[in-house]
C-alpha atoms as a PDB file:
ATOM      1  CA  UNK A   1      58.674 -23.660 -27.333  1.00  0.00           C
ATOM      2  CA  UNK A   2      57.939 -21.979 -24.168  1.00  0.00           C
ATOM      3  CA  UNK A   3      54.952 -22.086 -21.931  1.00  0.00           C
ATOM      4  CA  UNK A   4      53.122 -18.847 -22.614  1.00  0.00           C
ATOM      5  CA  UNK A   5      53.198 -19.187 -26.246  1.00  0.00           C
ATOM      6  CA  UNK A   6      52.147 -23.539 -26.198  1.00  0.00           C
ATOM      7  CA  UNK A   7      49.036 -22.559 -23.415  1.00  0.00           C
ATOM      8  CA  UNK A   8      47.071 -20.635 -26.567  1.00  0.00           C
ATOM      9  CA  UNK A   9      47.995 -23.003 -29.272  1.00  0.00           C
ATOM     10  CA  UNK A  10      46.421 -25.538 -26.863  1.00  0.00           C
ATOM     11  CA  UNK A  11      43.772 -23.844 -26.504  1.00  0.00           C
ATOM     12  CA  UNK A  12      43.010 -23.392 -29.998  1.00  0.00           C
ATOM     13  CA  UNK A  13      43.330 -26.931 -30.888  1.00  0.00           C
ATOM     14  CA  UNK A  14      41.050 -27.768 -28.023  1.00  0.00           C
ATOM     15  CA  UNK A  15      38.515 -25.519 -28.897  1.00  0.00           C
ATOM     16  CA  UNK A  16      38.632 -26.548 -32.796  1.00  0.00           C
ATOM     17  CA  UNK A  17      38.275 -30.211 -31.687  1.00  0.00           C
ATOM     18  CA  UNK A  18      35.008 -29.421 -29.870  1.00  0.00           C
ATOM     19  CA  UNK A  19      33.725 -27.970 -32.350  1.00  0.00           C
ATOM     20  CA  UNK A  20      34.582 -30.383 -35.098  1.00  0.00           C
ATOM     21  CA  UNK A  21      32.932 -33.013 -32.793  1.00  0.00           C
ATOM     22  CA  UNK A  22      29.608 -30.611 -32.032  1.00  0.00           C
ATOM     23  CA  UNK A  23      29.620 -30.372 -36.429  1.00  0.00           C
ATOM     24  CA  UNK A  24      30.321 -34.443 -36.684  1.00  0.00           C
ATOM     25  CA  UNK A  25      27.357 -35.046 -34.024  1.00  0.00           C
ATOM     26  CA  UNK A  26      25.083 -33.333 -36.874  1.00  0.00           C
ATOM     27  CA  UNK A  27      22.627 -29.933 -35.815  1.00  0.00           C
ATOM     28  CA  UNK A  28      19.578 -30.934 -34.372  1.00  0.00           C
ATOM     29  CA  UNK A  29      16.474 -28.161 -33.837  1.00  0.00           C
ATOM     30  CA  UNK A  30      14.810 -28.051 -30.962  1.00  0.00           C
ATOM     31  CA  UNK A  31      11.306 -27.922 -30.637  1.00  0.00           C
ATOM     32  CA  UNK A  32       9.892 -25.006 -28.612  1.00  0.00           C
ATOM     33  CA  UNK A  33       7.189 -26.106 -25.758  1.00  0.00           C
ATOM     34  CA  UNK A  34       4.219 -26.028 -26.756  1.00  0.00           C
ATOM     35  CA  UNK A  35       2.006 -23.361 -24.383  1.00  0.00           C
ATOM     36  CA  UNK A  36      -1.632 -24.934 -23.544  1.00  0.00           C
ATOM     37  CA  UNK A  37      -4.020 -22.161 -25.331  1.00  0.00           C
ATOM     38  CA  UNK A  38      -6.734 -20.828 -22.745  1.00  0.00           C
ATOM     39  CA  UNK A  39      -9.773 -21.597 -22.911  1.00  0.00           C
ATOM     40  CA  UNK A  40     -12.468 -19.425 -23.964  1.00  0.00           C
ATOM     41  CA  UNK A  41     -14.468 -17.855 -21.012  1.00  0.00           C
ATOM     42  CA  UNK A  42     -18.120 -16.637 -21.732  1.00  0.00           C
ATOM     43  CA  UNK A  43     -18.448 -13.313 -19.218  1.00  0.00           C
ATOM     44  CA  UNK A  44     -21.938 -13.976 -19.484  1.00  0.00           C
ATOM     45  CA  UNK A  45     -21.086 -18.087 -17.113  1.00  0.00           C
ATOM     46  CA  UNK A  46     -18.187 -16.545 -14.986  1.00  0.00           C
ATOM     47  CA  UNK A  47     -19.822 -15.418 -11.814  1.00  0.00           C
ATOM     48  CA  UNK A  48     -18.572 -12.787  -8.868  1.00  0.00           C
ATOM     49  CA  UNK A  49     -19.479 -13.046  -5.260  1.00  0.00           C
ATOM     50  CA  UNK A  50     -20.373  -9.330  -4.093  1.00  0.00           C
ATOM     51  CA  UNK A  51     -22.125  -8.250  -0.808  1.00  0.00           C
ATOM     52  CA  UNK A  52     -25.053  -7.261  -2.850  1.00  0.00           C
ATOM     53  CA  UNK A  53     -26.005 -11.216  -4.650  1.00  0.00           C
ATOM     54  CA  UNK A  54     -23.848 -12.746  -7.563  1.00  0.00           C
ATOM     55  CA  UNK A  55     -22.937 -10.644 -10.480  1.00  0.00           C
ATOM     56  CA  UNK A  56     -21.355 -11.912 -13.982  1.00  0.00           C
ATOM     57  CA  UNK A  57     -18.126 -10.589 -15.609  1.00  0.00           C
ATOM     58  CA  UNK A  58     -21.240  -9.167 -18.710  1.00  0.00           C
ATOM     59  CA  UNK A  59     -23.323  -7.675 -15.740  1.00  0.00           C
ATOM     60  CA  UNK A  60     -20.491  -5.240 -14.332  1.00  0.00           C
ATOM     61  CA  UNK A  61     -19.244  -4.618 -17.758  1.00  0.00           C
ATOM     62  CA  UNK A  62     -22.450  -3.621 -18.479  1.00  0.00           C
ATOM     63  CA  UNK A  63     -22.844  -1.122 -15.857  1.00  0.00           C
ATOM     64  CA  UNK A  64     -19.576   0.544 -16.134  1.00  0.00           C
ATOM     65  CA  UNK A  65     -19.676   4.353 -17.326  1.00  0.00           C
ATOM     66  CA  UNK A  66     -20.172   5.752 -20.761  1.00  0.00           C
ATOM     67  CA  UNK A  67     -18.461   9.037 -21.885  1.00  0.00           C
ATOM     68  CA  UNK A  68     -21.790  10.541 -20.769  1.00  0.00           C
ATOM     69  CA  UNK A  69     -21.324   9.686 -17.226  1.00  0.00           C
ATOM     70  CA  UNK A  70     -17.263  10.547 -17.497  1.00  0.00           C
ATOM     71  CA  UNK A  71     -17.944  14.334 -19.437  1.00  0.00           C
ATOM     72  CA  UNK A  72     -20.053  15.113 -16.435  1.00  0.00           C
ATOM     73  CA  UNK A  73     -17.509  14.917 -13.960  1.00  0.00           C
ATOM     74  CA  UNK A  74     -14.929  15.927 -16.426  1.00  0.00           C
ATOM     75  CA  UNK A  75     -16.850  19.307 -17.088  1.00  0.00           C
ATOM     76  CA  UNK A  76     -16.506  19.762 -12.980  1.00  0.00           C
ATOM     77  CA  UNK A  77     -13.268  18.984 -13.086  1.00  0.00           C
ATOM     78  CA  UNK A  78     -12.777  21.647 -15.891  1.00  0.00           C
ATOM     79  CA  UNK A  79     -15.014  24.596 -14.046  1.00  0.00           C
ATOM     80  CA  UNK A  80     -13.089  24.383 -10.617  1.00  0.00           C
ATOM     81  CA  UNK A  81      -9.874  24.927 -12.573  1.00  0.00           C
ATOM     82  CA  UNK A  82     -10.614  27.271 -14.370  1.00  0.00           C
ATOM     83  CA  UNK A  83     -12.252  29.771 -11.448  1.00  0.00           C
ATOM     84  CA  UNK A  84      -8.617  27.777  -9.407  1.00  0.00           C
ATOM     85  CA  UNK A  85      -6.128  29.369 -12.377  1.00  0.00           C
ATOM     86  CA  UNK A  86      -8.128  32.718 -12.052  1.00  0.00           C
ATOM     87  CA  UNK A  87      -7.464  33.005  -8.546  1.00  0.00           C
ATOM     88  CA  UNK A  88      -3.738  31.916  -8.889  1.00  0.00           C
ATOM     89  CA  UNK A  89      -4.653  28.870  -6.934  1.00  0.00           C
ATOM     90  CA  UNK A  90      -2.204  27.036  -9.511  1.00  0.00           C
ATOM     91  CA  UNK A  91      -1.519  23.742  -7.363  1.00  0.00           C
ATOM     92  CA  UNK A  92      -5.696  23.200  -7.044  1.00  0.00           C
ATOM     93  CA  UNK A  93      -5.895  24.267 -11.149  1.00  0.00           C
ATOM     94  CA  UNK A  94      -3.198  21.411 -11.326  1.00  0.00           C
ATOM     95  CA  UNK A  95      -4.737  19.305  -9.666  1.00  0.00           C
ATOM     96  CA  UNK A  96      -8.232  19.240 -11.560  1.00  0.00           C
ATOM     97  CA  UNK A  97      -6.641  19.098 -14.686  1.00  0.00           C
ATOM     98  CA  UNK A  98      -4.979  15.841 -13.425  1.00  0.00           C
ATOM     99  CA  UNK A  99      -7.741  14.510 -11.918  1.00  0.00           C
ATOM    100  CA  UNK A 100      -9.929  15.305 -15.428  1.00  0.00           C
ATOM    101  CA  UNK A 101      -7.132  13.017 -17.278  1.00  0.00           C
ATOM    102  CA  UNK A 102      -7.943  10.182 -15.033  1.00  0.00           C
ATOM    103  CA  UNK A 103     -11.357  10.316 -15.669  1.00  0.00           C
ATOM    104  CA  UNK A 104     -10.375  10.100 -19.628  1.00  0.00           C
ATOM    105  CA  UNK A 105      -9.031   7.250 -19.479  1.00  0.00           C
ATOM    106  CA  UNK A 106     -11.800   5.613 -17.402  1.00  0.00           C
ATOM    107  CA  UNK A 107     -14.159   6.896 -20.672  1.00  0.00           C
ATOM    108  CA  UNK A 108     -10.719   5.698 -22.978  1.00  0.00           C
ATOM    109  CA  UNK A 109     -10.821   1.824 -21.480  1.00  0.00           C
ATOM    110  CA  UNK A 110     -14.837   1.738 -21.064  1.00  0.00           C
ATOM    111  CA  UNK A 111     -15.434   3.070 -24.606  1.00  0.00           C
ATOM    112  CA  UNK A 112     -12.412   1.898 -26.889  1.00  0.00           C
ATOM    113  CA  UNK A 113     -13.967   3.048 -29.808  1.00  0.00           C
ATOM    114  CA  UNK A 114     -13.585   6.899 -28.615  1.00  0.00           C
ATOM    115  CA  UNK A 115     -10.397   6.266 -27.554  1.00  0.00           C
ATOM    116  CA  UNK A 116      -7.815   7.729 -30.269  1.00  0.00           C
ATOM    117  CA  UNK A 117     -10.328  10.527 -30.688  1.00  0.00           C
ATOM    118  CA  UNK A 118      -9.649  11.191 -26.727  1.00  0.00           C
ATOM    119  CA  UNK A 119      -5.893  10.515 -26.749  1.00  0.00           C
ATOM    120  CA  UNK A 120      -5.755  13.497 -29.612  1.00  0.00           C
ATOM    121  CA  UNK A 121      -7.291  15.752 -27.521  1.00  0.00           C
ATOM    122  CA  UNK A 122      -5.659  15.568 -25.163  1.00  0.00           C
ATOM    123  CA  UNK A 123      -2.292  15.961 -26.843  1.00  0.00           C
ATOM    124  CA  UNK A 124      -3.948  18.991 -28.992  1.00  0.00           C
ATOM    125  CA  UNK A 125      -5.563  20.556 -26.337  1.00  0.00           C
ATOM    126  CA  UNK A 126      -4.737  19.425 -22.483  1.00  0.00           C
ATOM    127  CA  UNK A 127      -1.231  19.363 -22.829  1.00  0.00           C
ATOM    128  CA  UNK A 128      -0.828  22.848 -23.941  1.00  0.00           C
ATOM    129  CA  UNK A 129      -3.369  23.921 -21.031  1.00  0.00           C
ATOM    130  CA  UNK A 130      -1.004  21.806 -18.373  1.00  0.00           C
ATOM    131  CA  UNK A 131       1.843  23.803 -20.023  1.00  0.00           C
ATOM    132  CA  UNK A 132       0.132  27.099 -18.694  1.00  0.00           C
ATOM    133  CA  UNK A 133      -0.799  26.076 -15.399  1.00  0.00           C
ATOM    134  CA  UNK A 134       2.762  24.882 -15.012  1.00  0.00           C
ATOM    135  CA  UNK A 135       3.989  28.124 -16.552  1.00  0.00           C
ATOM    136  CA  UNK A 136       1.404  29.734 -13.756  1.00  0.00           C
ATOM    137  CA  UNK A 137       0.706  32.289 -16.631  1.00  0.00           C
ATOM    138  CA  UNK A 138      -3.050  33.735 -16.468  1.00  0.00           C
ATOM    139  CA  UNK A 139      -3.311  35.213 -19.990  1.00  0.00           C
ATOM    140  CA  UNK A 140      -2.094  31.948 -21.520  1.00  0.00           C
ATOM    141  CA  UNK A 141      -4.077  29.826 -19.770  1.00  0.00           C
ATOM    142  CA  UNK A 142      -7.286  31.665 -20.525  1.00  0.00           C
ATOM    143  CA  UNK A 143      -6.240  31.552 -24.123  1.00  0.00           C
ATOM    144  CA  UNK A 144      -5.778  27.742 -24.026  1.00  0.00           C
ATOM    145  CA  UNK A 145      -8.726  26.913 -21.413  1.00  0.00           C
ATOM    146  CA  UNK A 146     -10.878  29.007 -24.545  1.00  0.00           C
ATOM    147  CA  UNK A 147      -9.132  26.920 -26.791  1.00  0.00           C
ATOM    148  CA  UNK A 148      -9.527  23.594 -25.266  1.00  0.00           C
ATOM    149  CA  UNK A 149     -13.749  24.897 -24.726  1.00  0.00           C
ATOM    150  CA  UNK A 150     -13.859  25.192 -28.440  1.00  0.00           C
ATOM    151  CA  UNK A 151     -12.147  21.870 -29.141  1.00  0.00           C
ATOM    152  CA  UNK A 152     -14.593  20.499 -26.353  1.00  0.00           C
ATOM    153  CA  UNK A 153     -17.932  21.580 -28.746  1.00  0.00           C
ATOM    154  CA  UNK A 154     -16.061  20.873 -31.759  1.00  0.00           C
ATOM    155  CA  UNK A 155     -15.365  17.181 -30.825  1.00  0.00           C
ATOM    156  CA  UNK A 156     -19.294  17.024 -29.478  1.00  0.00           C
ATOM    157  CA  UNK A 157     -20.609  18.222 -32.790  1.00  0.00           C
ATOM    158  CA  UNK A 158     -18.288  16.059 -34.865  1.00  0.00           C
ATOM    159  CA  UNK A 159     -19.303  13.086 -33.033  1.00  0.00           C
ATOM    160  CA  UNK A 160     -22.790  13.777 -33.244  1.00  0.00           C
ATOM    161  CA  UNK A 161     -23.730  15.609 -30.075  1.00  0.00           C
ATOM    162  CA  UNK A 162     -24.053  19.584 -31.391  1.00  0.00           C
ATOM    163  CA  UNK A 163     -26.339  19.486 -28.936  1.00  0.00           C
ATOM    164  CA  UNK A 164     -23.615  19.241 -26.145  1.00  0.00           C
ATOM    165  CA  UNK A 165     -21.855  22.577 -25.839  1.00  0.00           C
ATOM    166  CA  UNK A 166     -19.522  23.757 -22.804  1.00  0.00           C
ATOM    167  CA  UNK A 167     -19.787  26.824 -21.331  1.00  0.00           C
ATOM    168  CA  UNK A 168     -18.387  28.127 -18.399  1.00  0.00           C
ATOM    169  CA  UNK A 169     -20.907  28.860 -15.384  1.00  0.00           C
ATOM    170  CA  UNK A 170     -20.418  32.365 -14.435  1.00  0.00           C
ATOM    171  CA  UNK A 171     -20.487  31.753 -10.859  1.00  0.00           C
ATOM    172  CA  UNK A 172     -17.084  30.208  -9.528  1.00  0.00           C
ATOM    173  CA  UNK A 173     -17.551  27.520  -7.125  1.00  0.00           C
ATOM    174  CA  UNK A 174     -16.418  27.212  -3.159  1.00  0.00           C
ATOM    175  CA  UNK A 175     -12.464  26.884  -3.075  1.00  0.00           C
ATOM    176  CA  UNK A 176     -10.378  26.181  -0.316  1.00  0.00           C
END
């Protein structure tokens, strides 16, 4: 037999032998390691070191803003860019719009219970607004920012706040 056809019947036989021997040596499992489990920590005991005294992990959960707090500066947000669209100042009504998404999701991780209520507005409503102010179409966006206003009072009355209704001050701010 030649050379280059004995080299793969080697091989083969080889390889069969190993594995006979790996079979004949029996399967054994193998336990995963086991991963220490944390311990529990009580923010009420874990205590931070600020330049103001000693706060605890409850403390500056505590203090941290309610969607009360957020709508406020969201509603800013939401005036400049409209009166920033009207002018044609699209890069500033951009910008607004961005800057009232970040402010969601502060209200979206501080109150996680209003969270998938948030997260469909703004796929209902905010998305089809940033579609406008990318489109840098006026009559569109006034049609969605009117939209998105009536989605705003809609979400405050179902929620329990009819109380709480947008409007659009009638004076346009200072823009640069």
């Amino acid at each position: 037999m030649e050379t280059k056809t004995m080299v793969p019947i080697v091989i083969s036989v080889v390889a069969i032998l190993i594995a006979g021997a790996a079979l004949s040596m029996g399967y054994r499992a193998v336990q995963a390691p086991q991963v220490p489990v944390a311990p529990t920590i009580n923010p009420a005991q874990v205590s931070i070191t600020t330049s103001h005294g000693n706060l605890t992990l409850a403390q500056l959960a505590e203090i941290q803003p309610g969607l009360g707090t957020v709508m406020l500066e969201y509603g800013n947000r939401f005036y400049i860019m409209y009166y920033a669209a009207k002018n044609g100042n699209w890069d500033l009504a951009s910008y607004q719009l961005k800057e009232a998404l970040e402010i969601q999701e502060t209200g979206e991780t501080t109150r996680p219970g209003r969270a998938p209520m948030l997260k469909s507005f703004e796929s209902a409503y905010l998305e089809p607004l940033n579609n406008t102010i990318n489109a840098k179409d006026w009559n569109a966006f006034q049609t969605a920012y009117n939209n998105t206003v009536q989605g705003c009072n809609g979400c405050h009355a179902a929620n329990k706040f009819p109380y709480i209704k947008y409007t659009l001050p009638s004076n346009p701010p200072s823009l640069p």
